[in-house]
N, C-alpha and C. Protein backbone atom coordinates (compact mmCIF):
# COMPACT_ATOMS: atom_id res chain seq x y z
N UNK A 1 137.45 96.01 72.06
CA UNK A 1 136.47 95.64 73.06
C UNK A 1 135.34 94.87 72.39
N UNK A 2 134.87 93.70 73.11
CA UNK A 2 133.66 93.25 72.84
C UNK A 2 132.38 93.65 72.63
N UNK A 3 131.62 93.90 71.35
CA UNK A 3 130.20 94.18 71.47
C UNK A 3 129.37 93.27 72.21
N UNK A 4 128.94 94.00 73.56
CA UNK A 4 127.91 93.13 74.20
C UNK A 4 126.36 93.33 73.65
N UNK A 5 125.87 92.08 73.34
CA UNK A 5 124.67 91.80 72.60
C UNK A 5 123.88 92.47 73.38
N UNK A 6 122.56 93.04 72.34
CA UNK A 6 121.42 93.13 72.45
C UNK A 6 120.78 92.53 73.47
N UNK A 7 119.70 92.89 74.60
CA UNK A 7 119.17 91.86 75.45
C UNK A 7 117.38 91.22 74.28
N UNK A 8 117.82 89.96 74.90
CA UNK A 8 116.57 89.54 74.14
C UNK A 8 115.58 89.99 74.75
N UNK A 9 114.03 90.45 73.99
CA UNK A 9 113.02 90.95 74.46
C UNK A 9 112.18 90.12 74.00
N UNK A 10 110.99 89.51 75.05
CA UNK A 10 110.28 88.93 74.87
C UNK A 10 109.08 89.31 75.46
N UNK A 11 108.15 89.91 74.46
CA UNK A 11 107.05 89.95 75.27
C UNK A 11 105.62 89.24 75.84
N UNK A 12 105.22 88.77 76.79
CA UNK A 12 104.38 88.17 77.23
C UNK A 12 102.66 88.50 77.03
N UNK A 13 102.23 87.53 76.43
CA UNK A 13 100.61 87.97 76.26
C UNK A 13 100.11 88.00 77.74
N UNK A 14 99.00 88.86 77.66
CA UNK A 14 97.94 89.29 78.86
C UNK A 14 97.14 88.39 79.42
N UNK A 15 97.13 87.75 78.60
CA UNK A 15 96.01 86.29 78.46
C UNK A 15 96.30 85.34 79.34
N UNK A 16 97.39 85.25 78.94
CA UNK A 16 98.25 84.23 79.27
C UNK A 16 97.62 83.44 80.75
N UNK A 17 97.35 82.19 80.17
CA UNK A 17 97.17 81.15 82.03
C UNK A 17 98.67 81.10 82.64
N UNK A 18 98.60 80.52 84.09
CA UNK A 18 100.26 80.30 84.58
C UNK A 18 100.62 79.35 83.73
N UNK A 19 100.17 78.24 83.45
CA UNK A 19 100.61 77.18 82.47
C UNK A 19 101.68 77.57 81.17
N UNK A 20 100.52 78.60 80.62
CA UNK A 20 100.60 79.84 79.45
C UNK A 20 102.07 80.05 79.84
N UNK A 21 102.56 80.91 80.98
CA UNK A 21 103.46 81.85 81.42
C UNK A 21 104.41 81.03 81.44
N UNK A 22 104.34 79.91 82.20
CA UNK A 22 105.54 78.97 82.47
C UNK A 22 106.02 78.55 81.09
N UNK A 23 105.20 78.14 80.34
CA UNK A 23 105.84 77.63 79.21
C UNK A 23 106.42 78.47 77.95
N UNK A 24 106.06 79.88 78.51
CA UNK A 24 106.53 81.17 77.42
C UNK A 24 108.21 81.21 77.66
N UNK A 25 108.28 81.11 79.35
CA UNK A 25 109.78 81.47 80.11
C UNK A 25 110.83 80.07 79.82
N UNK A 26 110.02 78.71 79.46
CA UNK A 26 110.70 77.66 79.30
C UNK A 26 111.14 77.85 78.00
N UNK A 27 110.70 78.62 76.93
CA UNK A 27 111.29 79.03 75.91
C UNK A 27 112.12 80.14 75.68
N UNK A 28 112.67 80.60 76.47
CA UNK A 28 113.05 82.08 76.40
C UNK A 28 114.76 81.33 75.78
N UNK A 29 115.56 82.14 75.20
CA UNK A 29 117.06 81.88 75.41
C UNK A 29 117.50 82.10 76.55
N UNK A 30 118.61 81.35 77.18
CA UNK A 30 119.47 81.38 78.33
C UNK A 30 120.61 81.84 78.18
N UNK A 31 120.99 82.25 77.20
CA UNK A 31 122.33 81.97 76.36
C UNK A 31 122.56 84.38 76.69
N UNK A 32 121.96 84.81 77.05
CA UNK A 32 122.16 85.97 76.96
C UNK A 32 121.10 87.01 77.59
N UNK A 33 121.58 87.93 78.04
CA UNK A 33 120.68 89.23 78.75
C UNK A 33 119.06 88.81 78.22
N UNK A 34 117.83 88.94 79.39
CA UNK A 34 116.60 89.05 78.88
C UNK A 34 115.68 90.13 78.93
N UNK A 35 114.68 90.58 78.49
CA UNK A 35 113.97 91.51 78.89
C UNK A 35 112.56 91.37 78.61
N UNK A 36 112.36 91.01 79.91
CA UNK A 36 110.80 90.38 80.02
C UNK A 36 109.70 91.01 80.02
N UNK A 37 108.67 91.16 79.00
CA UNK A 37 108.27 92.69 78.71
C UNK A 37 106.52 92.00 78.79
N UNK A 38 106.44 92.53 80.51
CA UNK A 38 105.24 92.00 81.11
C UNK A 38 104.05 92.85 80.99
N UNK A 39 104.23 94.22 80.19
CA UNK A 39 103.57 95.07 80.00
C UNK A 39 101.77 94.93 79.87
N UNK A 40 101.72 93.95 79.15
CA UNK A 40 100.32 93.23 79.34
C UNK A 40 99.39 92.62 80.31
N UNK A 41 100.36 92.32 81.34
CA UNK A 41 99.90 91.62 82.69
C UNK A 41 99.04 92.25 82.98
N UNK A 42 98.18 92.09 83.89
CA UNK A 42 97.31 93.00 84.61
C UNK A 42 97.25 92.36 85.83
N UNK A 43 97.18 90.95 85.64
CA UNK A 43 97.36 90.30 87.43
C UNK A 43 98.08 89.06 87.32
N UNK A 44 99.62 89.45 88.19
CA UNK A 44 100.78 88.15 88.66
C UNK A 44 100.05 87.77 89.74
N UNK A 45 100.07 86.05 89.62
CA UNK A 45 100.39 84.96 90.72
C UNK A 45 101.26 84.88 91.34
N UNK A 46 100.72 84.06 92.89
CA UNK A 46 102.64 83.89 93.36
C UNK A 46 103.57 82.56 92.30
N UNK A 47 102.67 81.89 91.52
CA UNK A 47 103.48 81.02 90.93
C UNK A 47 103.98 81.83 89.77
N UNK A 48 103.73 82.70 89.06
CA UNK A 48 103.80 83.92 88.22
C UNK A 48 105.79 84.13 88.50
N UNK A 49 105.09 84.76 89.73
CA UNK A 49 106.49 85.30 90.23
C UNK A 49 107.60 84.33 90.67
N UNK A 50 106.86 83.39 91.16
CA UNK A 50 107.92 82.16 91.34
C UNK A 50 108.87 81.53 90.18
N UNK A 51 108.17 81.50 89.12
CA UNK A 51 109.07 81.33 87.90
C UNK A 51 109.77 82.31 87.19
N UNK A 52 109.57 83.53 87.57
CA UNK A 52 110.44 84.44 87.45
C UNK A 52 111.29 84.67 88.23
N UNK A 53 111.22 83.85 89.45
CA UNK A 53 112.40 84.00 90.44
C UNK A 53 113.54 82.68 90.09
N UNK A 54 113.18 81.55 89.40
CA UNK A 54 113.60 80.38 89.05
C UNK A 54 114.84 81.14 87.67
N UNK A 55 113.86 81.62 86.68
CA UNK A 55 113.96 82.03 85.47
C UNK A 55 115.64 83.51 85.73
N UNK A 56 115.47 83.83 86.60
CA UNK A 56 116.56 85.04 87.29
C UNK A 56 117.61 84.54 87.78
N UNK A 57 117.59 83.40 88.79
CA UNK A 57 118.63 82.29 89.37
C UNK A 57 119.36 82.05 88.57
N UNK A 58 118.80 81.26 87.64
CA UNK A 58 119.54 81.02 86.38
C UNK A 58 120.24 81.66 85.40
N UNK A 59 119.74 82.71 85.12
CA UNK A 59 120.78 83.87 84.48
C UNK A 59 121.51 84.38 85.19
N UNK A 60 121.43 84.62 86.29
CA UNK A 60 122.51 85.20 87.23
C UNK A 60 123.81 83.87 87.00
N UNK A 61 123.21 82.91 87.53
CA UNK A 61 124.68 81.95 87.42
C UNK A 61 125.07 81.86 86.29
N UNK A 62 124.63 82.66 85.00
CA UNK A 62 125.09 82.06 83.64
C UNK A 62 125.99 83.44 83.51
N UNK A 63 126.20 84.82 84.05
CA UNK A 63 126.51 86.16 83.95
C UNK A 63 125.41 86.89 83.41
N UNK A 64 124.60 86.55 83.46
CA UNK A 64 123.33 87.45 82.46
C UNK A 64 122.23 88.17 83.20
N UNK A 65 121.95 89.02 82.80
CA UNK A 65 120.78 89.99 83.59
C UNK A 65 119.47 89.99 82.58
N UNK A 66 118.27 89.82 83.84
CA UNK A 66 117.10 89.59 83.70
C UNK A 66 116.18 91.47 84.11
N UNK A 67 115.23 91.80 83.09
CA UNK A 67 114.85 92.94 83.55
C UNK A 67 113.54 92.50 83.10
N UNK A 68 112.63 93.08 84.16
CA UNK A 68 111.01 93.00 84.18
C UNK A 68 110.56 94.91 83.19
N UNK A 69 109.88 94.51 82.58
CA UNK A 69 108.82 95.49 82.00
C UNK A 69 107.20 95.61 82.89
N UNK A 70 106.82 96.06 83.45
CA UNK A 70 105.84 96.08 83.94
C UNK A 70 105.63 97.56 84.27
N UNK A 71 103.57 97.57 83.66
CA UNK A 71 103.03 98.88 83.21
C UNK A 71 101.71 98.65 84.51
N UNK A 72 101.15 97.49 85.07
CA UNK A 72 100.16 97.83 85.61
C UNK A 72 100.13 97.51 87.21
N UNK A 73 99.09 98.00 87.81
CA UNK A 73 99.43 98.34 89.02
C UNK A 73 99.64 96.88 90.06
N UNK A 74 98.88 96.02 90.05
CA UNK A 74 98.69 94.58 90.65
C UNK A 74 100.28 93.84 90.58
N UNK A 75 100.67 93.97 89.19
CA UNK A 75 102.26 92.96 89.50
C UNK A 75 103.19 93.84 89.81
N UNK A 76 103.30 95.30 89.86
CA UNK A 76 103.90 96.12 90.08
C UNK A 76 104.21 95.58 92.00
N UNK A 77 102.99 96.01 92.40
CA UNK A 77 102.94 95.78 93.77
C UNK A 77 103.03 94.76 94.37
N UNK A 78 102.71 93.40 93.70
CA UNK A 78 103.28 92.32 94.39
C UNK A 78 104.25 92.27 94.28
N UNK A 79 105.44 92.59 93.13
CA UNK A 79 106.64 92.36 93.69
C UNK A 79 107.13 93.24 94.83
N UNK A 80 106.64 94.04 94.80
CA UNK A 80 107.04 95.65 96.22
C UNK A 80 106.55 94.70 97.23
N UNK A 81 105.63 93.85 97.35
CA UNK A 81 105.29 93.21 98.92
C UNK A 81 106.09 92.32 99.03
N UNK A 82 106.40 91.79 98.01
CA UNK A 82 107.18 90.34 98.13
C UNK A 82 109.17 91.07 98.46
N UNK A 83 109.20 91.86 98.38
CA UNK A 83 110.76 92.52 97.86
C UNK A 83 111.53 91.99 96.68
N UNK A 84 110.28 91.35 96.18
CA UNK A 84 111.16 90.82 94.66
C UNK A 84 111.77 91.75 93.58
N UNK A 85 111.28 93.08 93.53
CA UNK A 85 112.02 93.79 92.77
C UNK A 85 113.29 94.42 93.36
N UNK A 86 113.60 94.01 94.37
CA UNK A 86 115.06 94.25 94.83
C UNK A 86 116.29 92.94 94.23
N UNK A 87 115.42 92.42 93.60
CA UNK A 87 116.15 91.09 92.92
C UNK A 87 116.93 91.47 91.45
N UNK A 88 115.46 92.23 90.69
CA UNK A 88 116.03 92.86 89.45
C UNK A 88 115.23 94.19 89.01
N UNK A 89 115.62 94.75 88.19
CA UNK A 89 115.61 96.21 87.75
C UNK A 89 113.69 95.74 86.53
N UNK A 90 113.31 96.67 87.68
CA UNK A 90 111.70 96.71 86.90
C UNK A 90 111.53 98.08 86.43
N UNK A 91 111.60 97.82 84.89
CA UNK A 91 111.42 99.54 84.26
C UNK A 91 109.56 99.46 83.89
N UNK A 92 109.86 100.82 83.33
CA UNK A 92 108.35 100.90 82.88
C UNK A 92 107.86 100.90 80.92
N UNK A 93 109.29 100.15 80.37
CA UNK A 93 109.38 100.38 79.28
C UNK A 93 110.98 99.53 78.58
N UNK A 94 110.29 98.61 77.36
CA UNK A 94 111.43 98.06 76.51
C UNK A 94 112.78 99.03 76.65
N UNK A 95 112.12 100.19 76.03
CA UNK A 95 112.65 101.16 75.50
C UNK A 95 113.57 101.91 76.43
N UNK A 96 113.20 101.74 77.35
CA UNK A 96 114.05 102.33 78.78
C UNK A 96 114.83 101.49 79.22
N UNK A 97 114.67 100.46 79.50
CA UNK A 97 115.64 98.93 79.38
C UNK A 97 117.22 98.83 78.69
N UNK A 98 116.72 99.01 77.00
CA UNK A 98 117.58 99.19 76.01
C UNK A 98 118.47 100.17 76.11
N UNK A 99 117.69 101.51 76.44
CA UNK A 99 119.00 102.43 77.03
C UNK A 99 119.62 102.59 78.00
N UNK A 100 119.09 101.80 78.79
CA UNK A 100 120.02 101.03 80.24
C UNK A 100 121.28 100.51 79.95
N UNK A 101 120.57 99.75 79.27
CA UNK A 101 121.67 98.32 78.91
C UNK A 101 122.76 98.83 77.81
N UNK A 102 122.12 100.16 77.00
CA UNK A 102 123.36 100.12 75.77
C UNK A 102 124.30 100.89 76.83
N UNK A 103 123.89 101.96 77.50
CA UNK A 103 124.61 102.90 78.62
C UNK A 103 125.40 102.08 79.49
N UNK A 104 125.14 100.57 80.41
CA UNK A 104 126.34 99.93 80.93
C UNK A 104 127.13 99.21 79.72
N UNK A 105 126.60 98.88 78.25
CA UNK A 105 127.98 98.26 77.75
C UNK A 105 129.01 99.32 77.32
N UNK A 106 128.57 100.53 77.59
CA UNK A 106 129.88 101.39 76.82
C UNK A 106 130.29 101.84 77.85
């Protein structure tokens, strides 16, 4: 059986302008599972989320799964208003992610 890779983890500064954000996700690899580790956020835009909805599209058509990290209350809840986290799996931790992900490859 195939070892399915590691998901890449990338974590996002707090700081970050949308400009900032967009151009963090234009660098991400495409090539394999991501794990977008938003933990720093404190407040998503709708353009925020819009490129994470762009950024998800795209891995889906490639076979690959996209997972949000998010710790604070503001992007938590916009995606709950928006129903965007019915799109993908928002943990509260890398670390919880990883044992997601090693638990579906075996």
């Amino acid at each position: 059986m195939a070892e399915h890779p590691t998901p890449f983890v990338s974590h996002i500064d707090g700081q970050c302008t949308e400009i900032g954000f967009r151009n963090s996700l234009s660098k991400l690899p495409t090539d394999r599972d991501l794990i977008l580790d938003m933990s720093d956020i404190s407040f998503m835009t709708e353009e925020m989320a819009g490129d994470i909805v762009v950024l998800y599209k795209y891995l889906t058509s490639t076979a690959h799964k996209l997972w949000l990290v998010l710790a604070n209350k503001q992007p938590i809840e916009k995606l709950a208003r928006t129903n965007l986290h019915t799109l993908f799996p928002v943990r509260s931790s890398v670390q919880e992610v990883l044992e997601e992900a090693r638990n579906v490859a075996s």
